[in-house]
Protein backbone atom coordinates (compact mmCIF):
# COMPACT_ATOMS: atom_id res chain seq x y z
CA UNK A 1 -24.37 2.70 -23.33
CA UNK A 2 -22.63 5.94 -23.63
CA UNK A 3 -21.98 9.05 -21.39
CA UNK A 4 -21.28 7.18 -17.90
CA UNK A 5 -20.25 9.74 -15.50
CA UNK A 6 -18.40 8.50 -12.48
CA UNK A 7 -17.04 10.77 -9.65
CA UNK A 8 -14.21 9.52 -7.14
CA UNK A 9 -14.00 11.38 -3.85
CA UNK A 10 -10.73 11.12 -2.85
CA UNK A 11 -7.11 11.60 -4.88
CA UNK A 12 -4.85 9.22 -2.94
CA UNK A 13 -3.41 5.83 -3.82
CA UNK A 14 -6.73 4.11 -3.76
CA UNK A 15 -8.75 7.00 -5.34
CA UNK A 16 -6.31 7.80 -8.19
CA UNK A 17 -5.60 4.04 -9.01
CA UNK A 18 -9.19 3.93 -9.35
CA UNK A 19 -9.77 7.04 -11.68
CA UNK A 20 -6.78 5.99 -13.84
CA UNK A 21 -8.81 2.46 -14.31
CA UNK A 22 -11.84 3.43 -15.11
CA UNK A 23 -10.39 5.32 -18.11
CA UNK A 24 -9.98 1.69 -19.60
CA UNK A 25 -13.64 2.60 -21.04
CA UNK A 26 -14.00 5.00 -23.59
CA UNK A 27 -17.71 5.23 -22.90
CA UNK A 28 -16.60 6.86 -19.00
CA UNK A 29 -15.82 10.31 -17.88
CA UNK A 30 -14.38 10.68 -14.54
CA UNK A 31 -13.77 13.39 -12.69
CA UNK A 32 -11.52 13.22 -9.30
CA UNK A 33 -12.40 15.52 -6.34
CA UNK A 34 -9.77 16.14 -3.89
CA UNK A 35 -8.77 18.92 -1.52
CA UNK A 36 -5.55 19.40 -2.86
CA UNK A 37 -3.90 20.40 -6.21
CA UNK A 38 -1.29 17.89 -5.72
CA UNK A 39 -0.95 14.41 -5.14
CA UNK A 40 0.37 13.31 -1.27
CA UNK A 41 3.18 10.61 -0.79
CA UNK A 42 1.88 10.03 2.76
CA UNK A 43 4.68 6.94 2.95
CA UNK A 44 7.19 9.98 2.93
CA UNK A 45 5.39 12.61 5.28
CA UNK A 46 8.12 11.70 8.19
CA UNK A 47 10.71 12.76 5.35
CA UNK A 48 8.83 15.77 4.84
CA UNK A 49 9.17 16.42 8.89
CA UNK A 50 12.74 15.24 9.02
CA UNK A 51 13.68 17.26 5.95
CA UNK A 52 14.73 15.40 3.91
CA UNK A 53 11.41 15.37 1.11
CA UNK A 54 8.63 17.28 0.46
CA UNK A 55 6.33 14.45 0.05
CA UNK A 56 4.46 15.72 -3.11
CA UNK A 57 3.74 15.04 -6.57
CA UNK A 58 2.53 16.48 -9.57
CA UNK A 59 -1.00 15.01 -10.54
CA UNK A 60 0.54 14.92 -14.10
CA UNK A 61 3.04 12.36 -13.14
CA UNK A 62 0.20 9.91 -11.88
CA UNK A 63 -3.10 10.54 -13.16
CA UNK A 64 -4.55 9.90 -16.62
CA UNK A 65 -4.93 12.71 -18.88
CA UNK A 66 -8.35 12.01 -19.30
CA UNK A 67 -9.25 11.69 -15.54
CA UNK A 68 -10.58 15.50 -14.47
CA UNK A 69 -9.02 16.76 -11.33
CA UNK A 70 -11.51 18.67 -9.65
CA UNK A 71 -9.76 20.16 -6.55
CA UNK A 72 -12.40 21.06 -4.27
CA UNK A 73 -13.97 19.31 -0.48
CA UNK A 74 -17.57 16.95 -0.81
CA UNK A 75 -19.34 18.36 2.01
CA UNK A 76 -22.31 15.77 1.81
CA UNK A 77 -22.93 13.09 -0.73
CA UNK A 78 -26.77 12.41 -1.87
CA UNK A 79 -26.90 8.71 -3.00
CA UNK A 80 -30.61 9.20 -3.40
CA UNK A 81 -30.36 12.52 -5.97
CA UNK A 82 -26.37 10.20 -7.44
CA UNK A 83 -24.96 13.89 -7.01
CA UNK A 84 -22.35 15.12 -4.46
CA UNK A 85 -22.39 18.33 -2.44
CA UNK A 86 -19.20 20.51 -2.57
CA UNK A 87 -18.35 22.98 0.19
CA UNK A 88 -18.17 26.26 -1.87
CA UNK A 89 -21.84 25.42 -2.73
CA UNK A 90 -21.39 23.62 -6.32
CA UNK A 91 -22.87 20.08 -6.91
CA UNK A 92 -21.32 17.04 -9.09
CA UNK A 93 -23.87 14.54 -10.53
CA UNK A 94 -22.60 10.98 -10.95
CA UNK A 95 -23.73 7.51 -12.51
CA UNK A 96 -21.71 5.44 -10.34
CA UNK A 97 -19.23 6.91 -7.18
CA UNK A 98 -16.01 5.90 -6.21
CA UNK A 99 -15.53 6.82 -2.32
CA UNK A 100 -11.96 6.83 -1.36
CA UNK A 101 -11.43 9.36 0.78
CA UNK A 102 -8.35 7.92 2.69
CA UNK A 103 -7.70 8.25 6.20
CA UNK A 104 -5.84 10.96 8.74
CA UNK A 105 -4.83 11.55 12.08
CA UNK A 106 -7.62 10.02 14.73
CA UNK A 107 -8.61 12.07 17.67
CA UNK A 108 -6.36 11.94 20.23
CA UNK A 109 -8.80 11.34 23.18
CA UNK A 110 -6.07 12.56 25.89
CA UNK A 111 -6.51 15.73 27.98
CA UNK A 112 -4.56 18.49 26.45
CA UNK A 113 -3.15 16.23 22.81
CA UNK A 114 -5.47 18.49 20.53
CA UNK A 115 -3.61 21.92 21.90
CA UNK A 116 -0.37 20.81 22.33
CA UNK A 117 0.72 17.92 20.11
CA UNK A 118 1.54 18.01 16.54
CA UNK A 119 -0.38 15.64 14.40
CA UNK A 120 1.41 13.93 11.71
CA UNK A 121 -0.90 11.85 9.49
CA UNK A 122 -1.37 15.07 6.92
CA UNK A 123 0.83 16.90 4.24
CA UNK A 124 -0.91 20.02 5.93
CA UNK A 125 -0.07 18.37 9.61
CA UNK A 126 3.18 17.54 8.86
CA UNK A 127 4.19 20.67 6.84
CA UNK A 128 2.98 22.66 10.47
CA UNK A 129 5.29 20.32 12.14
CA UNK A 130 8.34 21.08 10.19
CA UNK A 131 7.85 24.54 10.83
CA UNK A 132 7.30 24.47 14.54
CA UNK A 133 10.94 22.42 14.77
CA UNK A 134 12.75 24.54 12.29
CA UNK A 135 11.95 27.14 15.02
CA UNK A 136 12.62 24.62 18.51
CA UNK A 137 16.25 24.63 19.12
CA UNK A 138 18.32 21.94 18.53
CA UNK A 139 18.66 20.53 22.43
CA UNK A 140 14.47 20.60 22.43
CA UNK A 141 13.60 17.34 23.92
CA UNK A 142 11.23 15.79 21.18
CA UNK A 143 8.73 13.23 22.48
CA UNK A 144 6.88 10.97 19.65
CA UNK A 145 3.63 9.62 20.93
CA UNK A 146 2.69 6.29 19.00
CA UNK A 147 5.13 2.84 18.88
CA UNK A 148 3.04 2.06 15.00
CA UNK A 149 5.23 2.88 11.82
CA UNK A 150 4.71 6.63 11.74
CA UNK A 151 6.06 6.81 15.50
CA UNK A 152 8.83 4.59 14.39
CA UNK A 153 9.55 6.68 11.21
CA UNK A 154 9.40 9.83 12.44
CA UNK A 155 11.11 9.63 15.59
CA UNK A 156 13.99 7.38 13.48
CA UNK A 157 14.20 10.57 10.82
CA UNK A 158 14.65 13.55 13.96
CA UNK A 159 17.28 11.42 15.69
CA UNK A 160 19.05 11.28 12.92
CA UNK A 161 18.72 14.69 12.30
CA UNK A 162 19.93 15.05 15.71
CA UNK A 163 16.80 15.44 17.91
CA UNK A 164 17.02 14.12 21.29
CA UNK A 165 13.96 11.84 21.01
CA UNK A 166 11.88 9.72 23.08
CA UNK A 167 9.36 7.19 21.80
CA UNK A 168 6.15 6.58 23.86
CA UNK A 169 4.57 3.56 22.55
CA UNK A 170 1.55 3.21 24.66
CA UNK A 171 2.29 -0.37 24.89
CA UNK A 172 4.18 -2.44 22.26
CA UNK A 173 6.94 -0.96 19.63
CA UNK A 174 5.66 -1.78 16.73
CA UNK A 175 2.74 -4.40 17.42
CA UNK A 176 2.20 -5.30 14.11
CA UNK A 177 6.09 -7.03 13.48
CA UNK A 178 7.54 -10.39 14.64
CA UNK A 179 9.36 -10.51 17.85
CA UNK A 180 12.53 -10.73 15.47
CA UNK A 181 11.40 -7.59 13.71
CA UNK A 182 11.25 -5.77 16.60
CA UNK A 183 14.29 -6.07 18.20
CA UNK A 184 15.65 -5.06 14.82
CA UNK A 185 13.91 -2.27 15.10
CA UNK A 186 14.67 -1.64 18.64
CA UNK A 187 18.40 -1.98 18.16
CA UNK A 188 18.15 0.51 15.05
CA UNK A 189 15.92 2.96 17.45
CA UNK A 190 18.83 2.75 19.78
CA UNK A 191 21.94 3.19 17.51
CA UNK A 192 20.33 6.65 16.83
CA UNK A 193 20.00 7.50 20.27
CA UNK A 194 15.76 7.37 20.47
CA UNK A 195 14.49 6.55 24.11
CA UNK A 196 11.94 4.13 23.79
CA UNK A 197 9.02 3.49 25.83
CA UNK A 198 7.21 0.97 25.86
CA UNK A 199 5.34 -2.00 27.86
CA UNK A 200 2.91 -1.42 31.04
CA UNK A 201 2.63 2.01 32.13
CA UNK A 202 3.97 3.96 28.78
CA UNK A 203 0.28 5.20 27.47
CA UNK A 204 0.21 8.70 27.56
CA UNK A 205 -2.66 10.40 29.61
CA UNK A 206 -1.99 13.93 29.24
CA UNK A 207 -0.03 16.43 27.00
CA UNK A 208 0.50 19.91 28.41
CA UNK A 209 2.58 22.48 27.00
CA UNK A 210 6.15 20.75 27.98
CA UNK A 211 5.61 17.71 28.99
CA UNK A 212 3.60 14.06 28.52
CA UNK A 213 2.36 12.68 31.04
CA UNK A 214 2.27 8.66 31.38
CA UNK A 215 -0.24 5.94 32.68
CA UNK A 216 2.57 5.20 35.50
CA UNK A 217 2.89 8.27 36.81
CA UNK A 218 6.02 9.59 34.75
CA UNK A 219 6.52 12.90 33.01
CA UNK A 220 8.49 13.62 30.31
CA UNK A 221 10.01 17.05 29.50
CA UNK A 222 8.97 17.87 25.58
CA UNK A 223 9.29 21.15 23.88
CA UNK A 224 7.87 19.39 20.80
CA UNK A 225 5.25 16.24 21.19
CA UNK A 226 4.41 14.74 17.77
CA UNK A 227 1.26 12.73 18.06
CA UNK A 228 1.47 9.46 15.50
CA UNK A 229 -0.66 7.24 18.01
CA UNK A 230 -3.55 5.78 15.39
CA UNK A 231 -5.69 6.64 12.10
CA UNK A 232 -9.16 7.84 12.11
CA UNK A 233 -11.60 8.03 8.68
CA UNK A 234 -13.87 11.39 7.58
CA UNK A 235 -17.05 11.06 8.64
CA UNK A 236 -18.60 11.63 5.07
CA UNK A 237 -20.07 8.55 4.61
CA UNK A 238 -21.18 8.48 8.36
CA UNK A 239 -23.35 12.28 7.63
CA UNK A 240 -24.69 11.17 4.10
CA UNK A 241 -26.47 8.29 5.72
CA UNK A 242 -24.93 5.59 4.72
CA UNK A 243 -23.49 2.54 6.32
CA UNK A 244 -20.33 2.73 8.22
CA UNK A 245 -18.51 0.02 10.46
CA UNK A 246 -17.98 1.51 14.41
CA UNK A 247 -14.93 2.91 13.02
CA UNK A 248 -16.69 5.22 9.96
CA UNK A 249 -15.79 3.55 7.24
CA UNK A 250 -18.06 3.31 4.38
CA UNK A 251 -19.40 -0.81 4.78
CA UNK A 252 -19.64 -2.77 1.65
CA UNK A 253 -19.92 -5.96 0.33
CA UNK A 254 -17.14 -8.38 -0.88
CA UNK A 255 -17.42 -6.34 -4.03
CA UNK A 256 -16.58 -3.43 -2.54
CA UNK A 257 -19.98 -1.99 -3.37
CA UNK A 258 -22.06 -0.35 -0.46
CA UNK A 259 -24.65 -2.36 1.48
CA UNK A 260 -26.54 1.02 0.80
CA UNK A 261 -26.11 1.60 -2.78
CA UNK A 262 -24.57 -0.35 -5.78
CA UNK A 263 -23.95 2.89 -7.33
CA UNK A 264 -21.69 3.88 -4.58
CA UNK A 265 -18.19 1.83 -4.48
CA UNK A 266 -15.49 2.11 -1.43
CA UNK A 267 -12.06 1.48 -1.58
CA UNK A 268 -9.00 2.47 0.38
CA UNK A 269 -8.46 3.12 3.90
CA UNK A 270 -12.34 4.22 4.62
CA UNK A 271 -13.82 0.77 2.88
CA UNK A 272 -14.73 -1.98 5.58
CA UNK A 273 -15.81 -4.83 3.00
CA UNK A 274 -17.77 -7.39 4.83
CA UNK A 275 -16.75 -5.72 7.91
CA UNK A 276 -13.21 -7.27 7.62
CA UNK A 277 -11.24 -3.94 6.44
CA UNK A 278 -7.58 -4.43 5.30
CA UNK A 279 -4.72 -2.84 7.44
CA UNK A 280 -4.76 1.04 6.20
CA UNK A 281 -1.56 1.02 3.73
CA UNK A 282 -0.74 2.19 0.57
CA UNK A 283 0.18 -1.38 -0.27
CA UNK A 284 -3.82 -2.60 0.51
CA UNK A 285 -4.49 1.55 -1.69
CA UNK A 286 -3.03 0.10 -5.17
CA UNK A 287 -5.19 -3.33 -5.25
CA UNK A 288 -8.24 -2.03 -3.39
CA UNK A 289 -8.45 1.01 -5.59
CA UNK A 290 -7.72 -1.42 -8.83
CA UNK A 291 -10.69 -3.49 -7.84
CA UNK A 292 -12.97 -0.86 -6.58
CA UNK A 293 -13.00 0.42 -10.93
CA UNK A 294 -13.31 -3.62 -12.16
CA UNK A 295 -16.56 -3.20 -9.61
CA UNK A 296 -18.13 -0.27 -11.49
CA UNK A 297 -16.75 -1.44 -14.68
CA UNK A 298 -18.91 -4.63 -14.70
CA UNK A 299 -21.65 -2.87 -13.34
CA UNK A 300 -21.61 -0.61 -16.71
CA UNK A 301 -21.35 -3.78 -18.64
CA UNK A 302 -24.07 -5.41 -16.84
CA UNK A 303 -22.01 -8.49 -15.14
CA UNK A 304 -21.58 -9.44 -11.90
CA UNK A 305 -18.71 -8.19 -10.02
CA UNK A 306 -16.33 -10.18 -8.94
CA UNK A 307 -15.05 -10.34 -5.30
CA UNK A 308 -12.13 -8.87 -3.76
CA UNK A 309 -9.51 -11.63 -2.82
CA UNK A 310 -6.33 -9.64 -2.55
CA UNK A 311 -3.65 -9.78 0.24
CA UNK A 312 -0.47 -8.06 1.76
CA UNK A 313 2.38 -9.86 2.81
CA UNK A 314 4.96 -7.37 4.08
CA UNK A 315 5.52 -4.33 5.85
CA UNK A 316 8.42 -2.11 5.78
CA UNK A 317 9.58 0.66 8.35
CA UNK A 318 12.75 3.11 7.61
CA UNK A 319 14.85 4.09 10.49
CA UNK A 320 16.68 7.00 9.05
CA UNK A 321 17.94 7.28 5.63
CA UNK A 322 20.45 4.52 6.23
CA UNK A 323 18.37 1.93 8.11
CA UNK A 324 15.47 0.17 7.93
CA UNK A 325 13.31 -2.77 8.35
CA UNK A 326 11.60 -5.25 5.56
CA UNK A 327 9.00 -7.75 7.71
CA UNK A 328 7.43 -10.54 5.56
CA UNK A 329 4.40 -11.44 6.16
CA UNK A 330 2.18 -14.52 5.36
CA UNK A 331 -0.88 -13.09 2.82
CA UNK A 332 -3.08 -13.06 5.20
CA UNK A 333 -1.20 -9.81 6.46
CA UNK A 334 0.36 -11.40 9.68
CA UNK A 335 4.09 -11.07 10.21
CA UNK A 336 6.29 -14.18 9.80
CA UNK A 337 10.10 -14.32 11.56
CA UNK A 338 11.54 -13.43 8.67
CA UNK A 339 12.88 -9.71 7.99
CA UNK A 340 15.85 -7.74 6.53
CA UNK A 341 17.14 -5.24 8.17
CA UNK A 342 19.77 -2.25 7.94
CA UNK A 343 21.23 -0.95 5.07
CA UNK A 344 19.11 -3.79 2.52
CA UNK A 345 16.47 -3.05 4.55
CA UNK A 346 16.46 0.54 3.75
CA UNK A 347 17.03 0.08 0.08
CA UNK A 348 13.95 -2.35 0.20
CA UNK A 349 12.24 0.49 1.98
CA UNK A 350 12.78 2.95 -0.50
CA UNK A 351 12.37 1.09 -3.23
CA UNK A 352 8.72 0.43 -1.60
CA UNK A 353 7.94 3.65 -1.61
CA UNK A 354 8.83 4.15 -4.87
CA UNK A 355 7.13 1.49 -6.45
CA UNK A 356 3.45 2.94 -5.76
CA UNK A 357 4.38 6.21 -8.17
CA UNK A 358 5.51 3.74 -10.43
CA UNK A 359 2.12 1.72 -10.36
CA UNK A 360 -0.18 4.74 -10.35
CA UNK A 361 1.76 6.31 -13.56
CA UNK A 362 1.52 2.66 -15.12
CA UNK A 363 -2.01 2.37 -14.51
CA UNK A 364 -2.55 6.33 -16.13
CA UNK A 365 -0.20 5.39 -19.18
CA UNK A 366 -1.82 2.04 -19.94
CA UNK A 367 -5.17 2.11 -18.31
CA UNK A 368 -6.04 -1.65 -16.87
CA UNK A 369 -2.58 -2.74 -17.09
CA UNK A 370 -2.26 -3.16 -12.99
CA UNK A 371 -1.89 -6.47 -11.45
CA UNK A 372 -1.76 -7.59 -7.78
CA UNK A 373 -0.06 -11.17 -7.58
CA UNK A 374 -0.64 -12.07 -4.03
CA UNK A 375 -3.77 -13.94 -3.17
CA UNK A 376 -5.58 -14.12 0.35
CA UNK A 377 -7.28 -17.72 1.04
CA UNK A 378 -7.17 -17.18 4.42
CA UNK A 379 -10.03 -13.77 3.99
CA UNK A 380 -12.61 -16.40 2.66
CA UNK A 381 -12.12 -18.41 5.32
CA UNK A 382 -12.97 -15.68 8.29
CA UNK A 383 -16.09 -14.36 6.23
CA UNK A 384 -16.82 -17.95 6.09
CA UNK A 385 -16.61 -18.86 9.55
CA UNK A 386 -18.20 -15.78 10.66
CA UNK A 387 -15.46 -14.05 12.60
CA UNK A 388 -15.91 -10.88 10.65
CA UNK A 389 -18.57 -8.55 10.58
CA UNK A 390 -17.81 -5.41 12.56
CA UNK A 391 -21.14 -3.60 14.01
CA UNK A 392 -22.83 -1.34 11.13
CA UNK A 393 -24.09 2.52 12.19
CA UNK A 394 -26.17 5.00 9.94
């Protein structure tokens, strides 16, 4: 079989990991459609608001040379007609589709967050933000809304730049760490002089112009209000008719194949396999998207995919450029007590988000050559038991 044309919607970690694969057949053309000319290091976008990166890299540096980069938006995809809808009116025909297009900041759902606060879960977001504080004076109380790594990151990055910054975490800093790697965290948050909120009472229920209002009543001056608080998918999938979990991502089998279509593939942070999606990381990106091209390669070849079985088992959060926070985790993607913290910590940090560039230009020099070590038991044994299986919508 010759002349296999497979489109990927979506040039992040997943979606380029992906494209780069595929190349491993000689009989395969892919072409990568993404908004942007240049690849994203979202791990670095509170860098990019801090100032201290630019969070961007030349598709050259990670993509195959034989991967196409078309840079263009898919308005609508037609799994019916296998052809994708562009928005300046152009269509792309495909054998087999790769969707990965990623994830970005979710609505806000609080009166007043979509005039006055800053998203930060974009290049485009967080390029807007840098420009509205290069322009705030340097007393301008800052107030991050979201205690999740973002929050964390970005409010860590303007203290140290010498913000006067409060953290509102609607709840818990930093749910996802142990108690132990919290109070790192915490005591990091504080060295830099961040006021955090957290616990009952610090949800925010309103932004206005200068201030953030809070479940308990309080209101907090803020020039500048960053909103971090969350991740929301496109609704692509969700207006092409296919099957999404309540949250919109595209819902798949353990193959990462769509219950709709096995034409269609998902992979990334908008791919709810089984209904059980992975945390949205970079770190879930590199296997997902690895697997997600295995998928369509066996489906070329005629043989039965095999299922995903991957894991994560850590999480790391900078606090500053000097500072920061490794949690381990158990594979399963839950946090364990241990953790190391300040300057290692940092190093470790860095060196994660290093290590993705690394693994995407592997993949693009030596097509296949990508390997993810850790294993998850523990995902067989939810689908097993039945715990998983979010609600599906059309």
């Amino acid at each position: 079989m010759s002349g296999i044309d497979v489109v990927v919607i979506g040039g992040g970690y997943a979606g380029v990991m992906a494209a780069n694969r595929l190349t491993r057949s000689d009989d395969v053309s892919v072409t990568l459609i993404n908004s942007r000319p240049d690849f994203v290091e979202r791990v670095r976008l509170h860098q990019l608001v801090g100032g201290s990166d630019d969070a961007v890299v030349d598709y050259r540096e990670v993509l195959a040379e034989r991967v196409r980069l078309l840079v263009g938006t898919v308005t609508r995809i037609d799994a019916a007609g296998r052809g994708v809808e562009l928005e300046d009116g152009g269509t792309v025909g495909y054998d087999y589709l790769v969707y990965a297009v990623g994830s970005g900041s979710a609505d806000p759902g609080v009166p007043g967050a979509a005039e006055f606060a800053y998203p930060i879960a974009g290049l485009e977001e967080a390029r807007r933000l840098r420009s509205v504080l290069d322009g705030a004076s340097a007393q301008a109380p800052v107030t991050v809304v979201g205690g999740g790594p973002l929050g964390i990151e970005a409010a860590a990055e303007l203290a140290e730049a010498g913000r006067a910054v409060t953290l509102v975490c609607g709840g818990l800093l930093g749910p996802y760490l142990h108690p132990r790697g919290r109070r790192s965290v915490a005591k990091g948050l504080a060295r830099l002089g961040v006021t955090v909120l957290d616990g009952p009472g610090s949800v925010a229920t309103a932004v206005t112009r200068d201030a953030v209002r809070l479940e308990d009543g309080r209101e907090l001056p803020s020039e500048v209000t960053i909103w971090a608080a969350g991740f929301g998918v496109p609704d692509l999938a969700a207006r092409s008719g296919l099957s999404t979990d309540a949250a919109g991502r595209l819902l798949t089998d353990e193959t990462l194949t769509s219950v709709d279509d096995e034409r269609v593939v998902a992979t990334g942070d908008a791919a709810a396999p089984s209904g059980l999606p992975l945390r949205m990381s970079c770190q879930a990106a590199l296997p997902l998207g690895s697997h997600a091209a295995d998928t369509v390669l066996s489906r070329i070849a005629g043989e039965r995919p095999a299922e995903f079985d991957k894991g994560i088992a850590a999480m790391c959060v900078s606090l500053g450029r000097r500072d920061g926070v490794f949690q381990v985790a158990h594979r399963n993607d839950t946090a364990t007590p241990l953790h190391v913290s300040g300057r290692f910590g940092a190093k470790l940090k860095e060196a994660a988000c290093k290590s993705p560039i690394k693994q995407l230009a592997g993949e693009a020099r030596k097509p296949g050559s990508h390997s993810w070590m850790i294993k998850d038991a523990e995902r067989g044994k939810t689908l097993r038991s039945g715990r998983a299986g979010a609600p599906a919508t059309r």
